[in-house]
Structure formats: structure tokens, C-alpha cells
ModelCIF file with pLDDT and N, C-alpha, C, O atoms, coordinates in Angstrom:
data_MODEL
#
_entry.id   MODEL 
#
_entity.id                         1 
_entity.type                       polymer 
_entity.pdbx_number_of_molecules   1 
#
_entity_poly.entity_id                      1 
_entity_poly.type                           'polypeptide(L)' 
_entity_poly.nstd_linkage                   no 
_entity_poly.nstd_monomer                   no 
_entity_poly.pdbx_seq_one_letter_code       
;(UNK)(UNK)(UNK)(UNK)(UNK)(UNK)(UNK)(UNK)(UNK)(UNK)(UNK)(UNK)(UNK)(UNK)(UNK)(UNK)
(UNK)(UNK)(UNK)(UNK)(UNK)(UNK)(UNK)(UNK)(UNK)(UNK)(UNK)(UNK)(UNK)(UNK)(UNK)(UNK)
(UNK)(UNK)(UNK)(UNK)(UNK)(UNK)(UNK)(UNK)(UNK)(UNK)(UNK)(UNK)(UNK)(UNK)
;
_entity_poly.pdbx_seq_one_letter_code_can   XXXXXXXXXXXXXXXXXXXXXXXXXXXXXXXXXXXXXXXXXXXXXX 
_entity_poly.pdbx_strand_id                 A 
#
loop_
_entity_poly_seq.entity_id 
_entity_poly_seq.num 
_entity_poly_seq.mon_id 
_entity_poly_seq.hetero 
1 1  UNK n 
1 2  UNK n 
1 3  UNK n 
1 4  UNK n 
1 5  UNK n 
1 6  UNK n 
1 7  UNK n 
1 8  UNK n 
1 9  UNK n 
1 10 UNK n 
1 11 UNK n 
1 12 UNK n 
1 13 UNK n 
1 14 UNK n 
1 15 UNK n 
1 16 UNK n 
1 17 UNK n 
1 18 UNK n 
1 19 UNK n 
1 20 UNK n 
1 21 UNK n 
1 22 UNK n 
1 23 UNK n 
1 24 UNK n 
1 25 UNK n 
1 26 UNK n 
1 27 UNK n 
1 28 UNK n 
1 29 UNK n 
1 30 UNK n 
1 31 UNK n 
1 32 UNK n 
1 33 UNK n 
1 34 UNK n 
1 35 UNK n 
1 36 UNK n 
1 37 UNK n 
1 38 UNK n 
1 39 UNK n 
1 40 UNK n 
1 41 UNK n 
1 42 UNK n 
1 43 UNK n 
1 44 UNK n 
1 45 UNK n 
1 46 UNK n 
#
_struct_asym.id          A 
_struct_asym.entity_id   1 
#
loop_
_ma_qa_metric.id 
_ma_qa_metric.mode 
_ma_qa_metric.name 
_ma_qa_metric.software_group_id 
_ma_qa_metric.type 
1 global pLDDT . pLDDT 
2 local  pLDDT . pLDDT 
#
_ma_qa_metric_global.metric_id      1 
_ma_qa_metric_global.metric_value   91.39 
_ma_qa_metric_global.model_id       1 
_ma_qa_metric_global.ordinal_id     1 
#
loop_
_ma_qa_metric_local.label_asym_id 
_ma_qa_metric_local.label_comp_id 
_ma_qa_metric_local.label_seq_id 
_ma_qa_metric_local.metric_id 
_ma_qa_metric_local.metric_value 
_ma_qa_metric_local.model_id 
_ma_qa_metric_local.ordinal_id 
A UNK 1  2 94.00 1 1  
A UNK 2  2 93.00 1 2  
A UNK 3  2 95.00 1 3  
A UNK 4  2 96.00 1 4  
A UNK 5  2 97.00 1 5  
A UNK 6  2 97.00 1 6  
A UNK 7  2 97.00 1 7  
A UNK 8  2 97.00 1 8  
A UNK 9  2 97.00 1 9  
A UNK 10 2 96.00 1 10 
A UNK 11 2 94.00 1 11 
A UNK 12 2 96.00 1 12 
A UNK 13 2 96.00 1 13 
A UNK 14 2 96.00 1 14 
A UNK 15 2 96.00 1 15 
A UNK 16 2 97.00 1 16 
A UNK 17 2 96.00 1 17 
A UNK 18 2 96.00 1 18 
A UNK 19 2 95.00 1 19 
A UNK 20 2 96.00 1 20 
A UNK 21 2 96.00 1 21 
A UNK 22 2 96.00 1 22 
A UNK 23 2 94.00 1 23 
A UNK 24 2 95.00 1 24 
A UNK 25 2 95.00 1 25 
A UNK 26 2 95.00 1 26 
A UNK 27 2 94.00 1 27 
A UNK 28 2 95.00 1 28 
A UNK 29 2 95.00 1 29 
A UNK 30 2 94.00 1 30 
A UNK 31 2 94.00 1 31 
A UNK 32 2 91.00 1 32 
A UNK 33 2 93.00 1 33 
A UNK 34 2 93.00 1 34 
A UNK 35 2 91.00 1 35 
A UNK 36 2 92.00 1 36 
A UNK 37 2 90.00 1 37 
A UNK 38 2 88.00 1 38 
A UNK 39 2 89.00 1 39 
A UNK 40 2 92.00 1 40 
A UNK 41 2 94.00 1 41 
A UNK 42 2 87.00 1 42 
A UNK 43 2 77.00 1 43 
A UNK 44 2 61.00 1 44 
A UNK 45 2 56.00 1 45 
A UNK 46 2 50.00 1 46 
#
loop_
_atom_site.group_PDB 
_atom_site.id 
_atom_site.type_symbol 
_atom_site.label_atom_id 
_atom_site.label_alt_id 
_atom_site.label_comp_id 
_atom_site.label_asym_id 
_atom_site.label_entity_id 
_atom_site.label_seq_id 
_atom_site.pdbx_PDB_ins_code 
_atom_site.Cartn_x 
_atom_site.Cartn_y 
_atom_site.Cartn_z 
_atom_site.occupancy 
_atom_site.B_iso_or_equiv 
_atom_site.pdbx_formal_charge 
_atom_site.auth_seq_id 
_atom_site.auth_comp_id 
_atom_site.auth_asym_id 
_atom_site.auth_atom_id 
_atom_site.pdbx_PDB_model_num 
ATOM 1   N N  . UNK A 1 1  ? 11.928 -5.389 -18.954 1.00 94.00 ? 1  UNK A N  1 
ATOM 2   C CA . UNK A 1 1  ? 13.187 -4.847 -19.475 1.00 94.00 ? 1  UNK A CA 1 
ATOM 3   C C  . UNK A 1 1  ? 13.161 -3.330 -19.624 1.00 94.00 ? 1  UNK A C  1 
ATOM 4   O O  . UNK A 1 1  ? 14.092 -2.587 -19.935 1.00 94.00 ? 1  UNK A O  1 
ATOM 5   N N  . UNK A 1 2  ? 11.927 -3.037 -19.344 1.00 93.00 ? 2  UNK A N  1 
ATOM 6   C CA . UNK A 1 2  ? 11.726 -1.165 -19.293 1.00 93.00 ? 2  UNK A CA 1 
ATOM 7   C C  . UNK A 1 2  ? 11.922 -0.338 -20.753 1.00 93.00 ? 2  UNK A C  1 
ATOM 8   O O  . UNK A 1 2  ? 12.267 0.834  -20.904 1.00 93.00 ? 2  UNK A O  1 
ATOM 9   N N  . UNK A 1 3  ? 11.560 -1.426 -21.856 1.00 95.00 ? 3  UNK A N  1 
ATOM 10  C CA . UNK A 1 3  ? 11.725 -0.813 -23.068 1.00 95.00 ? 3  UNK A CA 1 
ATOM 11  C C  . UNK A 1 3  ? 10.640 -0.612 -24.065 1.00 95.00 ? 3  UNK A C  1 
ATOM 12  O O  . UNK A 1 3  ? 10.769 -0.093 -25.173 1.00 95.00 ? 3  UNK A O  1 
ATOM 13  N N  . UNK A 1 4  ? 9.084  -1.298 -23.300 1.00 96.00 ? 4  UNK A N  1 
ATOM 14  C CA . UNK A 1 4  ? 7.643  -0.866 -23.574 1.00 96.00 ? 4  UNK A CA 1 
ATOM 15  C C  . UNK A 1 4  ? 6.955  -0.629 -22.483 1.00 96.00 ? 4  UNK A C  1 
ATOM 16  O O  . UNK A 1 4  ? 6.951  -1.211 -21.399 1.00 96.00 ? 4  UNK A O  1 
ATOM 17  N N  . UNK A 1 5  ? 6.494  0.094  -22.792 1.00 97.00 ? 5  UNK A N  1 
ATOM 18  C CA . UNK A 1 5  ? 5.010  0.745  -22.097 1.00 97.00 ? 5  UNK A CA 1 
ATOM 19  C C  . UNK A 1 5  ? 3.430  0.240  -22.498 1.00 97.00 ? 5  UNK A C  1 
ATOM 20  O O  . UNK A 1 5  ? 3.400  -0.482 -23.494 1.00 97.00 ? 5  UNK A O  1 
ATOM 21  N N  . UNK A 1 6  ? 2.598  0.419  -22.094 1.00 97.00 ? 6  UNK A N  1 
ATOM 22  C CA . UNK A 1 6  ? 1.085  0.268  -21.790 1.00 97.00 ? 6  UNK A CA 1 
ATOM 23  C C  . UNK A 1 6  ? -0.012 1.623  -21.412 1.00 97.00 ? 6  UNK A C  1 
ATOM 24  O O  . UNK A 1 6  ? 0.082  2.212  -20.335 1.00 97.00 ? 6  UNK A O  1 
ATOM 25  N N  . UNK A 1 7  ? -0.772 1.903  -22.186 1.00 97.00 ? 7  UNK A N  1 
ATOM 26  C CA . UNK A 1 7  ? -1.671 2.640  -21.194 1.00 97.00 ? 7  UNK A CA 1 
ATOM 27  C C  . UNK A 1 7  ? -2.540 1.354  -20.777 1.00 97.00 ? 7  UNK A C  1 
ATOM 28  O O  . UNK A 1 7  ? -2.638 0.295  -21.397 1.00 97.00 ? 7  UNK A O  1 
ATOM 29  N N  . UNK A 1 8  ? -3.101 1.695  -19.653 1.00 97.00 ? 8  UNK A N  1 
ATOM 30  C CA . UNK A 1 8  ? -4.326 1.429  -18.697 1.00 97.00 ? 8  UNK A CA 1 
ATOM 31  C C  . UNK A 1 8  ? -5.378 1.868  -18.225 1.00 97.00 ? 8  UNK A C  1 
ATOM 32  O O  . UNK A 1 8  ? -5.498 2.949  -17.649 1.00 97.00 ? 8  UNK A O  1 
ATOM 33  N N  . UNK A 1 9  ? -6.440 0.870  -18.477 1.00 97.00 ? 9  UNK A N  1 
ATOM 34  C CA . UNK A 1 9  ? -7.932 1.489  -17.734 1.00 97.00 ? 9  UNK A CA 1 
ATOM 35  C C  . UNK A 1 9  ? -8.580 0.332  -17.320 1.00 97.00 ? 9  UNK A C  1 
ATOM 36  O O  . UNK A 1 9  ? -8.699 -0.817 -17.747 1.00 97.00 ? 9  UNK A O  1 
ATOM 37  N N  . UNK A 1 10 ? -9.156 1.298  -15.880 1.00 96.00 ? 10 UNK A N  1 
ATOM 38  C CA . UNK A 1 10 ? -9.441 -0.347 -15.003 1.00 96.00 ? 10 UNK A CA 1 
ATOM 39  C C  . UNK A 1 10 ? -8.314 -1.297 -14.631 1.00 96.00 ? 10 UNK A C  1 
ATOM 40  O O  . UNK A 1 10 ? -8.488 -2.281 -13.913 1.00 96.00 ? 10 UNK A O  1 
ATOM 41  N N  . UNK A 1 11 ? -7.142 -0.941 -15.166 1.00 94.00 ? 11 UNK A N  1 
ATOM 42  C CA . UNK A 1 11 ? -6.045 -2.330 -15.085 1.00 94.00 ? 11 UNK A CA 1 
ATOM 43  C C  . UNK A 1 11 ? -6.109 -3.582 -16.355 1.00 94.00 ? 11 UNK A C  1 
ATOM 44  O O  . UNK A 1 11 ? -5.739 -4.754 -16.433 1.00 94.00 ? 11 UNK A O  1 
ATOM 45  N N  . UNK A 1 12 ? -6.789 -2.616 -17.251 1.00 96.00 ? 12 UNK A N  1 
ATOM 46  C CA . UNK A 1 12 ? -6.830 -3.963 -18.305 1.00 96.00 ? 12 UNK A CA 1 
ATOM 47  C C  . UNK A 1 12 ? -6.026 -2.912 -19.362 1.00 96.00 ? 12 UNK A C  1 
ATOM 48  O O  . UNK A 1 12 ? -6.275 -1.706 -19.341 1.00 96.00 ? 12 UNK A O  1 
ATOM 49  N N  . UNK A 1 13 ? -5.094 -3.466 -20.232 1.00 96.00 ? 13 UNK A N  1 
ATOM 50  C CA . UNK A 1 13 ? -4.147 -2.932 -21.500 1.00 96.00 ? 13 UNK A CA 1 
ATOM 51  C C  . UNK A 1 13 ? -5.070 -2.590 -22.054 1.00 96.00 ? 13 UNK A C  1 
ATOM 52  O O  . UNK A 1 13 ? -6.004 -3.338 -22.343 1.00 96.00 ? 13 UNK A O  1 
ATOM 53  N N  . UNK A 1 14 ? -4.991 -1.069 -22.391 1.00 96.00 ? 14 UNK A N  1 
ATOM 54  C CA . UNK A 1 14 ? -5.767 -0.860 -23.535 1.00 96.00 ? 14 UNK A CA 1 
ATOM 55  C C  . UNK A 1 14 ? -5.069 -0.505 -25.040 1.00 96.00 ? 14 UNK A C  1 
ATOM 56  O O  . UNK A 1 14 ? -5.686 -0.705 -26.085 1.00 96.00 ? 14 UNK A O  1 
ATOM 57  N N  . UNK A 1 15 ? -3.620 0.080  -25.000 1.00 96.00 ? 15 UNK A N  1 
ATOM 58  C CA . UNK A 1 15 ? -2.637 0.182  -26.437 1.00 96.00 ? 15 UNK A CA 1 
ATOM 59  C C  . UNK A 1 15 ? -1.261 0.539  -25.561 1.00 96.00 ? 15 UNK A C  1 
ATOM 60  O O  . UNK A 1 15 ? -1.116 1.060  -24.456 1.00 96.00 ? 15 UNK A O  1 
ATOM 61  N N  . UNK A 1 16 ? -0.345 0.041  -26.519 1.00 97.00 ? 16 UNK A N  1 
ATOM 62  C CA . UNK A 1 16 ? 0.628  0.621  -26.472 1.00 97.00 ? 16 UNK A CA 1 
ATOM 63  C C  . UNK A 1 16 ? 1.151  1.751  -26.550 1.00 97.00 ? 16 UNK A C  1 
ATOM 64  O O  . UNK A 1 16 ? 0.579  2.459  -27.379 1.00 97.00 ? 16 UNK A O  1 
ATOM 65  N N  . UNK A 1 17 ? 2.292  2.391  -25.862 1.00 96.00 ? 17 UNK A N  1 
ATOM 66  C CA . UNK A 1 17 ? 2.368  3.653  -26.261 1.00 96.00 ? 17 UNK A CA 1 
ATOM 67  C C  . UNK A 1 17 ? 3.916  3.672  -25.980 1.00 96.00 ? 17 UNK A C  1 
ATOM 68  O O  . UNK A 1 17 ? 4.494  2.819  -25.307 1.00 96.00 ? 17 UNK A O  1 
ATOM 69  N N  . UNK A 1 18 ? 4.375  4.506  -26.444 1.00 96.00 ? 18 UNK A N  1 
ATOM 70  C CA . UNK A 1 18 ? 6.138  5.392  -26.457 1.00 96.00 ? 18 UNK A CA 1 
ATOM 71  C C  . UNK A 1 18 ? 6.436  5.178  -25.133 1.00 96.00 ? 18 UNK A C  1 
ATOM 72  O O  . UNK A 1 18 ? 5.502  4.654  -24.527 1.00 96.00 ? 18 UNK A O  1 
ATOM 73  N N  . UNK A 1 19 ? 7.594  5.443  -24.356 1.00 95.00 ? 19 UNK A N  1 
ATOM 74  C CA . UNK A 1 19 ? 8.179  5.568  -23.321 1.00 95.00 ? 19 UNK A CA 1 
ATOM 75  C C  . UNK A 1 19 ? 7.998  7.239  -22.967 1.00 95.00 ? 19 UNK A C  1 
ATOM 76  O O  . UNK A 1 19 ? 8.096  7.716  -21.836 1.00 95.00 ? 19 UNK A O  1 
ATOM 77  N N  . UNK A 1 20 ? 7.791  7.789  -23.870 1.00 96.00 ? 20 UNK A N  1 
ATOM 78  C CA . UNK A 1 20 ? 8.050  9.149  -23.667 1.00 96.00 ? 20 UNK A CA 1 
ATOM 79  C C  . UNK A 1 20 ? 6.612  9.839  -23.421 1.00 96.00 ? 20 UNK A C  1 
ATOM 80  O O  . UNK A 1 20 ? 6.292  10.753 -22.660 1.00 96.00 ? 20 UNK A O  1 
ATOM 81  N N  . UNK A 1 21 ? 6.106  9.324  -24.039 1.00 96.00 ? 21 UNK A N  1 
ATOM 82  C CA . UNK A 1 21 ? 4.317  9.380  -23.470 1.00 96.00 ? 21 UNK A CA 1 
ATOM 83  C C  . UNK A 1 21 ? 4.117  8.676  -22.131 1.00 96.00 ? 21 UNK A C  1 
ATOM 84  O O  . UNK A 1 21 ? 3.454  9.188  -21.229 1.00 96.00 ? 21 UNK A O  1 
ATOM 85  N N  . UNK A 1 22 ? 4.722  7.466  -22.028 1.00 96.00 ? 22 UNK A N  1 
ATOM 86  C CA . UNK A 1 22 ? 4.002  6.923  -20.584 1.00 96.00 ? 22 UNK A CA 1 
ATOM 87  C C  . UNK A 1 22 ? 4.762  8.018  -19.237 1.00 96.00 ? 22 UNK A C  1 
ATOM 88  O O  . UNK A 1 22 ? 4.387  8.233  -18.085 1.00 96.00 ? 22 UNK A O  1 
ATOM 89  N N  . UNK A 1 23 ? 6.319  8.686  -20.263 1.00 94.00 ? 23 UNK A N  1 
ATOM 90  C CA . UNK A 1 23 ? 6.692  9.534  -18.629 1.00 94.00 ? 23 UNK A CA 1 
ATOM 91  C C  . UNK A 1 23 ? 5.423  10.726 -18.676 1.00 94.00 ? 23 UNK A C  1 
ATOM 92  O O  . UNK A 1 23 ? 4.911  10.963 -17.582 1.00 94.00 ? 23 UNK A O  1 
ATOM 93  N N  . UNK A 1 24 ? 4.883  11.493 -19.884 1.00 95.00 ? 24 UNK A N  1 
ATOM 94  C CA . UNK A 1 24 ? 4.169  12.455 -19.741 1.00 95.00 ? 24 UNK A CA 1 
ATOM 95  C C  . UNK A 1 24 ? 2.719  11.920 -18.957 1.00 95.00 ? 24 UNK A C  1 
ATOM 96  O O  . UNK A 1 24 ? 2.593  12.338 -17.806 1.00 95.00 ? 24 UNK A O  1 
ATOM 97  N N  . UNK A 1 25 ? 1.852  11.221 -19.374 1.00 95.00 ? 25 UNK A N  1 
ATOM 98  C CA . UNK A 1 25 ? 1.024  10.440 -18.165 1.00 95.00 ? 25 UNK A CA 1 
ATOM 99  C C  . UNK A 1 25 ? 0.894  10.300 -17.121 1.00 95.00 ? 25 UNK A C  1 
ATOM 100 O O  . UNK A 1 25 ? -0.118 10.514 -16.455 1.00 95.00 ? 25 UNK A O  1 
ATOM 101 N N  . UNK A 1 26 ? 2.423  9.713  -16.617 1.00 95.00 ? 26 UNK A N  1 
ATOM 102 C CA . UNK A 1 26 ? 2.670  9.548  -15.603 1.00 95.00 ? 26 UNK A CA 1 
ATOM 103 C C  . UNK A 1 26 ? 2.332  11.112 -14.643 1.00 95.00 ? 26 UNK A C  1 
ATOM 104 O O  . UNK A 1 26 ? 1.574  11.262 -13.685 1.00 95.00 ? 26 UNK A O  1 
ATOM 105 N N  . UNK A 1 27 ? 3.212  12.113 -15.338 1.00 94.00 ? 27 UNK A N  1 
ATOM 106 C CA . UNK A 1 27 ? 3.580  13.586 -14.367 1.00 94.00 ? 27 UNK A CA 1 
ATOM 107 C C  . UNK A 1 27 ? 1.806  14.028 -14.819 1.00 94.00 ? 27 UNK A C  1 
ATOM 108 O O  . UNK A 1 27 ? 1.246  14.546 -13.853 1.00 94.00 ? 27 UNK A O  1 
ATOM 109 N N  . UNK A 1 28 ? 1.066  13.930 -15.832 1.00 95.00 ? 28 UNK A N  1 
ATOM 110 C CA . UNK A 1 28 ? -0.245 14.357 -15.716 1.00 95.00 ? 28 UNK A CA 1 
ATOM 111 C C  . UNK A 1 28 ? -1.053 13.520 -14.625 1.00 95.00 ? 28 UNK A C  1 
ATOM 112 O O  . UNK A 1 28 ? -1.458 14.218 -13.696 1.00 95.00 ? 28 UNK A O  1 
ATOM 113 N N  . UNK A 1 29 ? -1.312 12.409 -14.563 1.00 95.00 ? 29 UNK A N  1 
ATOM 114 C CA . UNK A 1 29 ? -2.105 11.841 -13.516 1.00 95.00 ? 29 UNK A CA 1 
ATOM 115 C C  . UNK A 1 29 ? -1.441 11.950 -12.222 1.00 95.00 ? 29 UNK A C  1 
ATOM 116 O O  . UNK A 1 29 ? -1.739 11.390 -11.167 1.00 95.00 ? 29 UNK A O  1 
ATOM 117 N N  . UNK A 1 30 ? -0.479 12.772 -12.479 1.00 94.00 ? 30 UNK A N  1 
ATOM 118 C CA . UNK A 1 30 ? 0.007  12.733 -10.408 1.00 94.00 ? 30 UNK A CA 1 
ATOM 119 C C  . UNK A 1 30 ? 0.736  11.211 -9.614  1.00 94.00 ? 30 UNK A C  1 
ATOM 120 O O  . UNK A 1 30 ? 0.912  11.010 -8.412  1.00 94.00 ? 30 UNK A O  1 
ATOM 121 N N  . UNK A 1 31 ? 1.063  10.269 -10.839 1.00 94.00 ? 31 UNK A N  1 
ATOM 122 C CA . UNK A 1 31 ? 1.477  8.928  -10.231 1.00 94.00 ? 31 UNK A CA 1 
ATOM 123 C C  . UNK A 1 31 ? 2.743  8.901  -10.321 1.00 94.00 ? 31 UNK A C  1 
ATOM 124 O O  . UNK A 1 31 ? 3.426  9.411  -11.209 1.00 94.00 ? 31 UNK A O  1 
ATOM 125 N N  . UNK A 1 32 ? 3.201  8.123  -9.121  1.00 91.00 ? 32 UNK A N  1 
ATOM 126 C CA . UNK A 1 32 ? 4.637  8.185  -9.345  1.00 91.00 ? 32 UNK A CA 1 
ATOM 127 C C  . UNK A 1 32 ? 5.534  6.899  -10.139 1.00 91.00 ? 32 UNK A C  1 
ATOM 128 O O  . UNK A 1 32 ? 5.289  5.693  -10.110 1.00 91.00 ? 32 UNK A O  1 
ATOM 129 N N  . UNK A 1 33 ? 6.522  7.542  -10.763 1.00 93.00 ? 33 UNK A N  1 
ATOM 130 C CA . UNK A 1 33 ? 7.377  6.845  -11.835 1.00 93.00 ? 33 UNK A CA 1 
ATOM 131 C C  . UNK A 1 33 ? 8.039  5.830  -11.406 1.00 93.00 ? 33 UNK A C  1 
ATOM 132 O O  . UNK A 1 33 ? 8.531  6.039  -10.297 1.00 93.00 ? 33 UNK A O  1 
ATOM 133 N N  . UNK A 1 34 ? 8.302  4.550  -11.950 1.00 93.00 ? 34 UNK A N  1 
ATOM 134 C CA . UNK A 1 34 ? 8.803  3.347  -10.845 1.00 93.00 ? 34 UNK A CA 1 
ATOM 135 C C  . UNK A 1 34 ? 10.329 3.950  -11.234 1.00 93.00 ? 34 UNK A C  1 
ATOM 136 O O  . UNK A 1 34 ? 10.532 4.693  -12.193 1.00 93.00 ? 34 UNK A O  1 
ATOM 137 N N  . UNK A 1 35 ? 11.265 3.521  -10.381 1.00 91.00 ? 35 UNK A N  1 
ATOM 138 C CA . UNK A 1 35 ? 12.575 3.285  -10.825 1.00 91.00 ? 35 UNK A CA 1 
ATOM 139 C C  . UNK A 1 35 ? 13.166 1.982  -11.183 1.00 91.00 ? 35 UNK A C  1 
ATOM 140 O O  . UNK A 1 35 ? 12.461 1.029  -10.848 1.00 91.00 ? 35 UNK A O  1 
ATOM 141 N N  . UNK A 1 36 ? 14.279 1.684  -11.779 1.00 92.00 ? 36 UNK A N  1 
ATOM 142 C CA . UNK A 1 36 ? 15.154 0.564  -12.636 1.00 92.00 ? 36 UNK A CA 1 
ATOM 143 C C  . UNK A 1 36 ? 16.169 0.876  -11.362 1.00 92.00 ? 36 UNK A C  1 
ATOM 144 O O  . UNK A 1 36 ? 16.596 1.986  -11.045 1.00 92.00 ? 36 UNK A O  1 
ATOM 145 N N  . UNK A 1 37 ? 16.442 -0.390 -10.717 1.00 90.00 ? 37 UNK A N  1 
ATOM 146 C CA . UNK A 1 37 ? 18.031 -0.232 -10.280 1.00 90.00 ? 37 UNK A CA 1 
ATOM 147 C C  . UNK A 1 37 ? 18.419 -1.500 -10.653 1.00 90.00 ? 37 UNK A C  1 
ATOM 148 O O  . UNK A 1 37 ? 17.676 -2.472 -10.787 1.00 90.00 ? 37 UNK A O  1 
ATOM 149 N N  . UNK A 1 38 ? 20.135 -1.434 -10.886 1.00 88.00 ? 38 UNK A N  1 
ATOM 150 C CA . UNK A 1 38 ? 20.525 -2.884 -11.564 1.00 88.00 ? 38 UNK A CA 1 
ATOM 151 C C  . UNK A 1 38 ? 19.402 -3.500 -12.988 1.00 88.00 ? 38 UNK A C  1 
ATOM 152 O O  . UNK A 1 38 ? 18.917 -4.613 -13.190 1.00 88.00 ? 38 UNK A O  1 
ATOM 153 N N  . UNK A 1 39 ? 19.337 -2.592 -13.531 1.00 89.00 ? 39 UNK A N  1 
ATOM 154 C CA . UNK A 1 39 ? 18.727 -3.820 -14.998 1.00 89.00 ? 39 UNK A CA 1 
ATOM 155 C C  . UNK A 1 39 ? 17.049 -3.657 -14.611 1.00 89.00 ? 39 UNK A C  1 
ATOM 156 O O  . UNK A 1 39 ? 16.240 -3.589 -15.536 1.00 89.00 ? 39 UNK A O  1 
ATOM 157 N N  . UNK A 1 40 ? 16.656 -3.609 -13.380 1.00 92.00 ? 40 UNK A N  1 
ATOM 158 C CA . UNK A 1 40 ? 15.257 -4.067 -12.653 1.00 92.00 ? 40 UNK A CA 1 
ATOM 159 C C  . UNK A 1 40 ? 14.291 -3.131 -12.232 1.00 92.00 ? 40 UNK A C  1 
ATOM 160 O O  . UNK A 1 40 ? 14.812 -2.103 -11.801 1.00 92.00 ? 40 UNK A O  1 
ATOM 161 N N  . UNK A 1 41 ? 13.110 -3.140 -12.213 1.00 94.00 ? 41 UNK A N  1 
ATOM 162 C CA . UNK A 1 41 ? 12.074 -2.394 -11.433 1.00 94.00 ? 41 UNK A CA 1 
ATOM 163 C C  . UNK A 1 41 ? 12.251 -2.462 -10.156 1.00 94.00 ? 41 UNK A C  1 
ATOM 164 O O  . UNK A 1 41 ? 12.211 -3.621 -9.742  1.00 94.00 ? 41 UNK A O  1 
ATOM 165 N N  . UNK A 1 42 ? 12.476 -1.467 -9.167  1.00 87.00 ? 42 UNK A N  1 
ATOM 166 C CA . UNK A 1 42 ? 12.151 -1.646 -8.196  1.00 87.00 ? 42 UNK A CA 1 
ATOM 167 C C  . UNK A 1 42 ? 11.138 -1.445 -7.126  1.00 87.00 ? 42 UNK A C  1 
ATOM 168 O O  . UNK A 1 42 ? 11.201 -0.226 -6.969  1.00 87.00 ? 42 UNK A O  1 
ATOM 169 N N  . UNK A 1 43 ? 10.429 -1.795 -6.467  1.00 77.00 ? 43 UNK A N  1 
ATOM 170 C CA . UNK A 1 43 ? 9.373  -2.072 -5.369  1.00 77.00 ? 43 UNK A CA 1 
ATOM 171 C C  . UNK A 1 43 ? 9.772  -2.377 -4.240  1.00 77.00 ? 43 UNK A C  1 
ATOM 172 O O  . UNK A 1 43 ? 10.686 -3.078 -3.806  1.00 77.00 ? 43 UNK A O  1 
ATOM 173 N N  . UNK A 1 44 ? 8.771  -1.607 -3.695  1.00 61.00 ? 44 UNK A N  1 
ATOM 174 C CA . UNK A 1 44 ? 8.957  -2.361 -1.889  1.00 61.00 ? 44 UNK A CA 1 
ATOM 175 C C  . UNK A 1 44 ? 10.183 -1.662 -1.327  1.00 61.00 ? 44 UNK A C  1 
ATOM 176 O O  . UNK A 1 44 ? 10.789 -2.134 -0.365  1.00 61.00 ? 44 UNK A O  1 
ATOM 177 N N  . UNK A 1 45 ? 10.645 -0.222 -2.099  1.00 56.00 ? 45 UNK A N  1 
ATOM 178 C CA . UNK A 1 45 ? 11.942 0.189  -1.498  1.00 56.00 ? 45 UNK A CA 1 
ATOM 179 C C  . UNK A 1 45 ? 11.651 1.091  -0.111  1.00 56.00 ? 45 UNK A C  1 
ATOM 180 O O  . UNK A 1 45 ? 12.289 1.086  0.941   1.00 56.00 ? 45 UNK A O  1 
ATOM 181 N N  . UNK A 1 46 ? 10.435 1.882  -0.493  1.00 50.00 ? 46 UNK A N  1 
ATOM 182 C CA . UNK A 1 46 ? 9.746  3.000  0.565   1.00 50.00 ? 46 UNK A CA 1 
ATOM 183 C C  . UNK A 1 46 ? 8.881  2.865  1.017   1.00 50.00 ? 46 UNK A C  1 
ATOM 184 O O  . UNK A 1 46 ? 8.440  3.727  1.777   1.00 50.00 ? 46 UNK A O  1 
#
């Protein structure tokens, strides 16, 4: 529903965190941000 976040290590949850922290993370580790279209995550667009 795009209204919690996760940090990660290894791929295993390690705490929760803000939405506003996972965008800052995101732009520090160089990964790119998923997008929501319609309600949804989307994948597999590019």
C-alpha cells in the first residue's frame, strides 16, 4: 500500500523506518525509487 518502509541488510528486515528516510537512502545508496501507478508498485516497466 506504499505507506511503510523497511531498511535492509542482506535482504533480511532489519527496522522500520519513515517514508522520508527510506526516500533519503534510497538517493544515498544510488538505488532507484520504485514508482506507484494506479494504487500499485510498479515493475517490469523498463
Amino acid at each position: 500500500d506504499g505507506r511503510s518502509a523497511w531498511q535492509l541488510q542482506d535482504g533480511k528486515v532489519v527496522k522500520t523506518i519513515s517514508l522520508e528516510e527510506a526516500e533519503r537512502r534510497v538517493e544515498r545508496l544510488g538505488l532507484p525509487m520504485p514508482v506507484r501507478r494506479e494504487g500499485k508498485w510498479a515493475a517490469g516497466q523498463r
